[in-house]
C-alpha atoms as a PDB file:
ATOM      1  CA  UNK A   1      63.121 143.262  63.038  1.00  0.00           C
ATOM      2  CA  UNK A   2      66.245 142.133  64.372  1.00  0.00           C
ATOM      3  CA  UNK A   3      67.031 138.863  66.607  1.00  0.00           C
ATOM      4  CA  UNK A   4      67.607 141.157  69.792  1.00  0.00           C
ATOM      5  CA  UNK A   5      63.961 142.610  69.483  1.00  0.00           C
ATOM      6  CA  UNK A   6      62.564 139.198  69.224  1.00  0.00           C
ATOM      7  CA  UNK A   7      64.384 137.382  71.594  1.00  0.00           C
ATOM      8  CA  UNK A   8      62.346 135.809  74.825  1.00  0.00           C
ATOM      9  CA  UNK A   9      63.407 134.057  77.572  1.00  0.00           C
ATOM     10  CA  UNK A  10      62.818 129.485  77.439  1.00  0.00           C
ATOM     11  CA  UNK A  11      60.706 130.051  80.734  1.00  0.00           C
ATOM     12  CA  UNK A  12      58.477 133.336  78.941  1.00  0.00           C
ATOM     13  CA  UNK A  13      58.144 131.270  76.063  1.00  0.00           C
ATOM     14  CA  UNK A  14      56.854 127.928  78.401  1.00  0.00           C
ATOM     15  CA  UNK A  15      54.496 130.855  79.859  1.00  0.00           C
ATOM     16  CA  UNK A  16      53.224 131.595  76.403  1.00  0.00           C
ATOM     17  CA  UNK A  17      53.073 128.580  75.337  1.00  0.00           C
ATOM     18  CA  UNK A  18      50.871 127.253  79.042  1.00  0.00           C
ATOM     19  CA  UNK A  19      48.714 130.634  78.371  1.00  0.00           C
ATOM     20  CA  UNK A  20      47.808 129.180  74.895  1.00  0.00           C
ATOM     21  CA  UNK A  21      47.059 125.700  75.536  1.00  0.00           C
ATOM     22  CA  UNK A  22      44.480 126.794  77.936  1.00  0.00           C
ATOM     23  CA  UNK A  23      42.849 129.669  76.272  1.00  0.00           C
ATOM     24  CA  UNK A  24      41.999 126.767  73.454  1.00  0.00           C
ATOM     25  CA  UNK A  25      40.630 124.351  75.826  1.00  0.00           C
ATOM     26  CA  UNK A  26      38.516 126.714  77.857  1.00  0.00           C
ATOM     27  CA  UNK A  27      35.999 127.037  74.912  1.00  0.00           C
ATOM     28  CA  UNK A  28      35.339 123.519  74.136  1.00  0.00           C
ATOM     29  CA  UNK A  29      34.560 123.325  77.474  1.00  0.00           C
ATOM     30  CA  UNK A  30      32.242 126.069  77.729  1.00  0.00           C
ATOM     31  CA  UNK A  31      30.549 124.761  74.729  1.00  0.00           C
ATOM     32  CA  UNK A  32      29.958 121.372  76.751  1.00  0.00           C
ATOM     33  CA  UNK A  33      28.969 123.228  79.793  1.00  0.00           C
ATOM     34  CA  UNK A  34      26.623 124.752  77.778  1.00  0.00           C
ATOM     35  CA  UNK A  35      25.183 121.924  76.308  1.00  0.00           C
ATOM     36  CA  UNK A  36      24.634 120.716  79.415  1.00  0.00           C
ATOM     37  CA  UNK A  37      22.551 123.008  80.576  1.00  0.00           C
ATOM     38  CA  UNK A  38      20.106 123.408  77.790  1.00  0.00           C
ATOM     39  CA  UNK A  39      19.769 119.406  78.221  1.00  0.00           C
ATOM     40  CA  UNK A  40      18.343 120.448  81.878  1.00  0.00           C
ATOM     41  CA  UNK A  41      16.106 123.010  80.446  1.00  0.00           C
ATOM     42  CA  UNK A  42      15.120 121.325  77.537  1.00  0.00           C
ATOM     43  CA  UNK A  43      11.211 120.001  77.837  1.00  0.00           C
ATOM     44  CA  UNK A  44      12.021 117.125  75.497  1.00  0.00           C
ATOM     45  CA  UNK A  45      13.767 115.487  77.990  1.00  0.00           C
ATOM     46  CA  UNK A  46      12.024 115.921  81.243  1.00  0.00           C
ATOM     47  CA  UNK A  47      13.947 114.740  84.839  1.00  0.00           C
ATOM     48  CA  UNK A  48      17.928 114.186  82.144  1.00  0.00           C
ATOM     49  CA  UNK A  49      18.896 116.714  84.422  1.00  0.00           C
ATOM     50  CA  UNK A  50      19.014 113.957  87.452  1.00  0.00           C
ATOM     51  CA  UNK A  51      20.321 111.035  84.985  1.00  0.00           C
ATOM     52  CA  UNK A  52      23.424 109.832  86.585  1.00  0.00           C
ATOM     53  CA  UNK A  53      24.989 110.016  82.986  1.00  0.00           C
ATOM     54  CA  UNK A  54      24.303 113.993  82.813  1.00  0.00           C
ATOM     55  CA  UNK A  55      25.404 114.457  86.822  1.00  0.00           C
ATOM     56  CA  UNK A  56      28.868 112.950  85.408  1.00  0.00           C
ATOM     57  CA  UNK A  57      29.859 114.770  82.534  1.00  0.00           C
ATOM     58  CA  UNK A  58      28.549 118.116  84.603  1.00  0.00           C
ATOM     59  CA  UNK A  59      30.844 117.105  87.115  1.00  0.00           C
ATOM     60  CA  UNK A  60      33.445 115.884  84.659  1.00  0.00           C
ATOM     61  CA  UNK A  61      33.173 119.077  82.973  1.00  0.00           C
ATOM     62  CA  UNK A  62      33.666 121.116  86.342  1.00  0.00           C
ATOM     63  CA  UNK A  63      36.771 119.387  87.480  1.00  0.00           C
ATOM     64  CA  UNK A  64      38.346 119.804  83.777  1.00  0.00           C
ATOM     65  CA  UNK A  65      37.933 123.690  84.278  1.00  0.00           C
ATOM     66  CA  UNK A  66      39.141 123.911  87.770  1.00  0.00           C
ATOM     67  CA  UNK A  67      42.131 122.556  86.562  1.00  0.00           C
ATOM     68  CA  UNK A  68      42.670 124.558  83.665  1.00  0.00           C
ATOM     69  CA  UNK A  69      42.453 127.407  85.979  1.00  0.00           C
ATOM     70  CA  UNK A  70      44.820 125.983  88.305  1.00  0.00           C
ATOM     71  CA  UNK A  71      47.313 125.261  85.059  1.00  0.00           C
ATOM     72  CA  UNK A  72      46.727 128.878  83.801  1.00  0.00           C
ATOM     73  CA  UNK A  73      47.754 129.996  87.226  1.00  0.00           C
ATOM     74  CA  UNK A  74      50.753 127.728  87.213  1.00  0.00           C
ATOM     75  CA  UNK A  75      51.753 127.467  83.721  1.00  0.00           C
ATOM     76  CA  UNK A  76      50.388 130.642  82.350  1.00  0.00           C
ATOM     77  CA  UNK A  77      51.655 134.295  81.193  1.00  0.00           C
ATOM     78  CA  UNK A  78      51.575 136.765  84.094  1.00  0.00           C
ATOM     79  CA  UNK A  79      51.124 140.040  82.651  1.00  0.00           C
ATOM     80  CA  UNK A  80      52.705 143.293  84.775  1.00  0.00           C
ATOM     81  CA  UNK A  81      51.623 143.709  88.123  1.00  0.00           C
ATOM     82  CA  UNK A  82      48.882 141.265  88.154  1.00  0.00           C
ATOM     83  CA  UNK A  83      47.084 140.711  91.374  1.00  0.00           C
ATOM     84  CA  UNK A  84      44.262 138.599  93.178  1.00  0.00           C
ATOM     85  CA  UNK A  85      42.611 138.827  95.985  1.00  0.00           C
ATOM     86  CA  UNK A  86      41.850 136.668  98.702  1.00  0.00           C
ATOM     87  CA  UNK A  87      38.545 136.089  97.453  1.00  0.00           C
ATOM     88  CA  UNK A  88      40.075 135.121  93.952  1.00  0.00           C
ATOM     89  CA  UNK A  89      42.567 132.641  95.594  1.00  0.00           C
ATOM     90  CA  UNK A  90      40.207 130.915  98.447  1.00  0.00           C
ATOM     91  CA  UNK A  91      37.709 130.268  95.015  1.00  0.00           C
ATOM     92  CA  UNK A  92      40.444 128.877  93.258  1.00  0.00           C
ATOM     93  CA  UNK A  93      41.863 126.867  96.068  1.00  0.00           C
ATOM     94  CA  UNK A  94      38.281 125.141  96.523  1.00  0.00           C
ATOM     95  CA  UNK A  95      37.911 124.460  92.761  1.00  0.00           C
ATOM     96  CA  UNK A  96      41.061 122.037  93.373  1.00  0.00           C
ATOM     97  CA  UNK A  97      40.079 120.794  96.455  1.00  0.00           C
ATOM     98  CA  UNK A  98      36.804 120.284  95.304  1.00  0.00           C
ATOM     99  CA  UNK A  99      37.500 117.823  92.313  1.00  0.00           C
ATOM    100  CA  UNK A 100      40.356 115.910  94.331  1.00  0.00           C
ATOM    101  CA  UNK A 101      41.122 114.117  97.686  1.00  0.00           C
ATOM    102  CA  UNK A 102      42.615 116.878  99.450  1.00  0.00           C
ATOM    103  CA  UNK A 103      41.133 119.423 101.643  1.00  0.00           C
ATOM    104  CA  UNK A 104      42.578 122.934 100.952  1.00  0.00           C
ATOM    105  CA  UNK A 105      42.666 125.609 103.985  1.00  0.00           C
ATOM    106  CA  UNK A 106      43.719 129.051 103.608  1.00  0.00           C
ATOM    107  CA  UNK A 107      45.085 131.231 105.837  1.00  0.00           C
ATOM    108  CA  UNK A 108      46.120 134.735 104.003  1.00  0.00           C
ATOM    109  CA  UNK A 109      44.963 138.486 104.008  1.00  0.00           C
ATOM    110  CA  UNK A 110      45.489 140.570 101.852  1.00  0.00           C
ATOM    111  CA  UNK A 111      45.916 140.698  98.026  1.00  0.00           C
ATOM    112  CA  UNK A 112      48.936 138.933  96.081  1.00  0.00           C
ATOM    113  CA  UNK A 113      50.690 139.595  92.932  1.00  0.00           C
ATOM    114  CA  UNK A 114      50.240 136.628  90.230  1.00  0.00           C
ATOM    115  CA  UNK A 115      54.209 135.770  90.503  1.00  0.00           C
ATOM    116  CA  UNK A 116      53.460 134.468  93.960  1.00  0.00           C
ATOM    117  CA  UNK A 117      50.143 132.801  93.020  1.00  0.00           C
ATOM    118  CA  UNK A 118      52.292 130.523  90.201  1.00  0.00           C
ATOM    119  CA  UNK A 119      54.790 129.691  93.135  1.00  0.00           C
ATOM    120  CA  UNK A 120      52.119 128.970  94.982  1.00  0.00           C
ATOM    121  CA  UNK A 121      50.177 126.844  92.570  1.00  0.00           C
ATOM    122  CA  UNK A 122      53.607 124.834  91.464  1.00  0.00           C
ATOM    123  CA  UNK A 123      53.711 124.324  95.826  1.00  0.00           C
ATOM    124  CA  UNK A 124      50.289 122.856  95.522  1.00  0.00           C
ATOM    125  CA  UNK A 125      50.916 120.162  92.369  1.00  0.00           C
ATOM    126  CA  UNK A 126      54.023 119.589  94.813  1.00  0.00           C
ATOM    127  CA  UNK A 127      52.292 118.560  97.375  1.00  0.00           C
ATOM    128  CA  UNK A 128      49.646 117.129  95.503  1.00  0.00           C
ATOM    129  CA  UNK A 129      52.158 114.716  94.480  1.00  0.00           C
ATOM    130  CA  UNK A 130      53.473 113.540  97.986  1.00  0.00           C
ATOM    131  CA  UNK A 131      49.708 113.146  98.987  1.00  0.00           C
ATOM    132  CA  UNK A 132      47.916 111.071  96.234  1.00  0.00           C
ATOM    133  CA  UNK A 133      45.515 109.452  98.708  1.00  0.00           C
ATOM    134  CA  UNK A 134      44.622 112.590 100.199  1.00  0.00           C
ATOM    135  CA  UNK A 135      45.505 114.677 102.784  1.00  0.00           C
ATOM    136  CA  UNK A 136      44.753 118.061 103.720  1.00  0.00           C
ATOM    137  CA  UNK A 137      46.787 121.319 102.986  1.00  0.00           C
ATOM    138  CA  UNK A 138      47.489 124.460 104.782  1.00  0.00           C
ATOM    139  CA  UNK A 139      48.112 127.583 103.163  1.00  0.00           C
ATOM    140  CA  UNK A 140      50.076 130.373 105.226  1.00  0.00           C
ATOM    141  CA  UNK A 141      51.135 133.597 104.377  1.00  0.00           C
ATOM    142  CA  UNK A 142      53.413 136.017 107.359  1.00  0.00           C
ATOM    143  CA  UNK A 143      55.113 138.530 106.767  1.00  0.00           C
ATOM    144  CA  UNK A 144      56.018 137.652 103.506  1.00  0.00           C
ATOM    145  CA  UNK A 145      56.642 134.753 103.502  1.00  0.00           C
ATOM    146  CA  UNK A 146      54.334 131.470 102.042  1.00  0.00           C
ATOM    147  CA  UNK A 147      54.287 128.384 103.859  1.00  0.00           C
ATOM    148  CA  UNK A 148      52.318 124.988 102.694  1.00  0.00           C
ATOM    149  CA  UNK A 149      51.746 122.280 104.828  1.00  0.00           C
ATOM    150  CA  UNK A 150      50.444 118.860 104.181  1.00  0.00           C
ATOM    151  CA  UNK A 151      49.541 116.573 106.221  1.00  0.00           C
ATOM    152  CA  UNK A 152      47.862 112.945 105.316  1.00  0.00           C
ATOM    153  CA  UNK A 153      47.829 108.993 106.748  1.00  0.00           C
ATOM    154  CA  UNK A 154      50.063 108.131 103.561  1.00  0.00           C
ATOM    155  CA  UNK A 155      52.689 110.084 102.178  1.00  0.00           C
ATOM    156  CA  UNK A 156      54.327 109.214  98.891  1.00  0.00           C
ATOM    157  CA  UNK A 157      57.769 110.443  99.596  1.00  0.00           C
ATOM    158  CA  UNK A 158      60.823 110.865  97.145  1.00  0.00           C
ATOM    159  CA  UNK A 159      63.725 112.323  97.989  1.00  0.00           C
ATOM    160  CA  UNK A 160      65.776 112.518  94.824  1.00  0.00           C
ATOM    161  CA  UNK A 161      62.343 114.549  93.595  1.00  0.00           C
ATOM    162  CA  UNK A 162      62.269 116.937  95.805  1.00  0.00           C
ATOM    163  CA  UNK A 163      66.106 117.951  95.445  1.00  0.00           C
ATOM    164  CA  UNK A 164      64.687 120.558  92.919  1.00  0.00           C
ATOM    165  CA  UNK A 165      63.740 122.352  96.129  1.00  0.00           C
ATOM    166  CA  UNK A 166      66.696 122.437  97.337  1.00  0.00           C
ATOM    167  CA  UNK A 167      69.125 119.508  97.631  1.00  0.00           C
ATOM    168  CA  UNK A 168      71.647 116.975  95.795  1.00  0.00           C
ATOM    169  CA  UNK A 169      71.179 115.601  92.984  1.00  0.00           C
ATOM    170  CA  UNK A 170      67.749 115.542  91.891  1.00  0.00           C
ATOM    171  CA  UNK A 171      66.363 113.408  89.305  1.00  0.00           C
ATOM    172  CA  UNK A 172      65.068 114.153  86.104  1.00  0.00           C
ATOM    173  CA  UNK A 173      60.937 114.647  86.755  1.00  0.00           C
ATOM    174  CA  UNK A 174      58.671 112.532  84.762  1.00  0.00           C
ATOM    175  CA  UNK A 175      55.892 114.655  82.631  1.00  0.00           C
ATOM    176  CA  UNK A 176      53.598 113.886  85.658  1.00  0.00           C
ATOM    177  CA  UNK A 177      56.082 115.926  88.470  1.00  0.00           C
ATOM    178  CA  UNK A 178      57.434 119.152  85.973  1.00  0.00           C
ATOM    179  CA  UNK A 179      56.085 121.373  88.669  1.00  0.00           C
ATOM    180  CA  UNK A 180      58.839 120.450  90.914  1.00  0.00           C
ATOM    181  CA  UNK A 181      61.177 121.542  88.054  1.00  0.00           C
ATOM    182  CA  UNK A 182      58.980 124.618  87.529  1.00  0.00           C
ATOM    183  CA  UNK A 183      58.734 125.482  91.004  1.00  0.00           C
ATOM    184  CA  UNK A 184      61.973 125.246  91.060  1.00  0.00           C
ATOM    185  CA  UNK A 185      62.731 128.300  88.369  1.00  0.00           C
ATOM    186  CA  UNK A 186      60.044 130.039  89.647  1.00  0.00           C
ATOM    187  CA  UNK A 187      61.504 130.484  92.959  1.00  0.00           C
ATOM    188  CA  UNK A 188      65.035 131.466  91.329  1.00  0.00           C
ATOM    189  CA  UNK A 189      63.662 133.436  89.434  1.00  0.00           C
ATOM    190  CA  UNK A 190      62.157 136.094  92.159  1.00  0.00           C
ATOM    191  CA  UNK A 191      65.115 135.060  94.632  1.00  0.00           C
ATOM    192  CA  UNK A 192      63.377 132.898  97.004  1.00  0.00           C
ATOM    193  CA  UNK A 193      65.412 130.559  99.183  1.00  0.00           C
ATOM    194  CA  UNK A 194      63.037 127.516  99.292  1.00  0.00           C
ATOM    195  CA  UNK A 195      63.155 125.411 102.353  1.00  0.00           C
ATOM    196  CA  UNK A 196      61.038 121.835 102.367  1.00  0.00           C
ATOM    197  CA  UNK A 197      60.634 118.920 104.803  1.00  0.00           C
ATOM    198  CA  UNK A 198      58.929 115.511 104.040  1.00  0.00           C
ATOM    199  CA  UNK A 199      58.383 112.312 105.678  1.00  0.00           C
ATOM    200  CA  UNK A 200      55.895 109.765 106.884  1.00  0.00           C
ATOM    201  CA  UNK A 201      53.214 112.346 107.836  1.00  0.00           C
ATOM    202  CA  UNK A 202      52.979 114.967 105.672  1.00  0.00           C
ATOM    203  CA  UNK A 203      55.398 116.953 103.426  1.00  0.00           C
ATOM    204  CA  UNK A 204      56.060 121.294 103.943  1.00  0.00           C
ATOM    205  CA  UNK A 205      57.471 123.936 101.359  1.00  0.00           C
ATOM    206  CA  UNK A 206      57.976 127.403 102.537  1.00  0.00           C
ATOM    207  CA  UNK A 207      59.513 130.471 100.582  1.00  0.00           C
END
């Protein structure tokens, strides 16, 4: 085996390496789901299932794997010529929106490859970030082309972050905001031109 053969790229191996960390916590997961739900079942402890300590780790356990399937999106392998369908995106959008503070709207026909979904994801965590007490998002496809929108009473905004997207000078992202980063090489990477707008009412990234 020589070097050349085994030789990937930093961002396939960061793909790998996002693949892997959620294939391992899925199961766990699972397991707890499951546990869960024999607890409701089980006639050795009538009415647990309406316990305020169950309804929390059920929901707990929800939110955990709605965002390991937004992650897997985001940071995950995308094998070939992948593709979901609207369906498969609107579900995963309301997963997010459903454990969070934002609303999530889509407005998209069609199928789309899994390249676009990551882009699309990173735009999300983006936003997510500019809109921390909630908001509601827009998602837009034409002709091409993806536009976000988000719109809220509060916007978080920082500049110097969002350079990644296009600008001067942007600073180095905490662990917390590596999807601007990502987002970033994703967009290179298929030769988007990334345009974004923030201020006191919202923040937009189109591509």
């Amino acid at each position: 085996m020589t070097l050349d053969t085994t030789r990937i790229t930093q961002a396939e191996l960061a793909h790998l390496l996002g693949s892997r960390l959620c294939h391992d916590l899925v199961s766990p997961l699972g397991a707890i789901g499951n546990g869960v739900e024999l607890l409701e079942m089980s006639p050795e402890f009538p009415g647990i299932g309406a316990s305020p300590e169950l309804k929390l780790i059920a929901e707990s356990v929800a939110a955990a794997r709605a965002r390991i399937q937004l992650f897997r999106v985001a940071f995950g392998q995308a094998q070939g010529e992948q593709r979901m369908s609207r369906a498969g995106l609107a579900q995963l959008l309301d997963g997010i929106a459903n454990q969070g503070r934002l609303r999530i709207d889509l407005e998209a026909e069609g199928d789309f490859a899994r390249v676009e979904l990551r882009m699309i994801m990173l735009a999300i965590m983006c936003l997510e970030s500019a809109l921390p007490w909630g908001g509601a998002i827009t998602v837009l496809h034409d002709g091409g082309r993806w536009r976000l929108v988000g719109q809220a009473d509060r916007v978080k905004q920082d500049a110097a972050l969002w350079a990644w997207l296009g600008g001067d000078a942007p600073r180095p992202p905490a662990p917390s905001e590596v999807h601007f980063a990502l987002l970033a090489q994703a967009l290179a990477a298929a030769n988007r031109q990334p345009s974004w707008d923030l201020d006191d009412k919202g923040a937009e990234i189109a591509f």
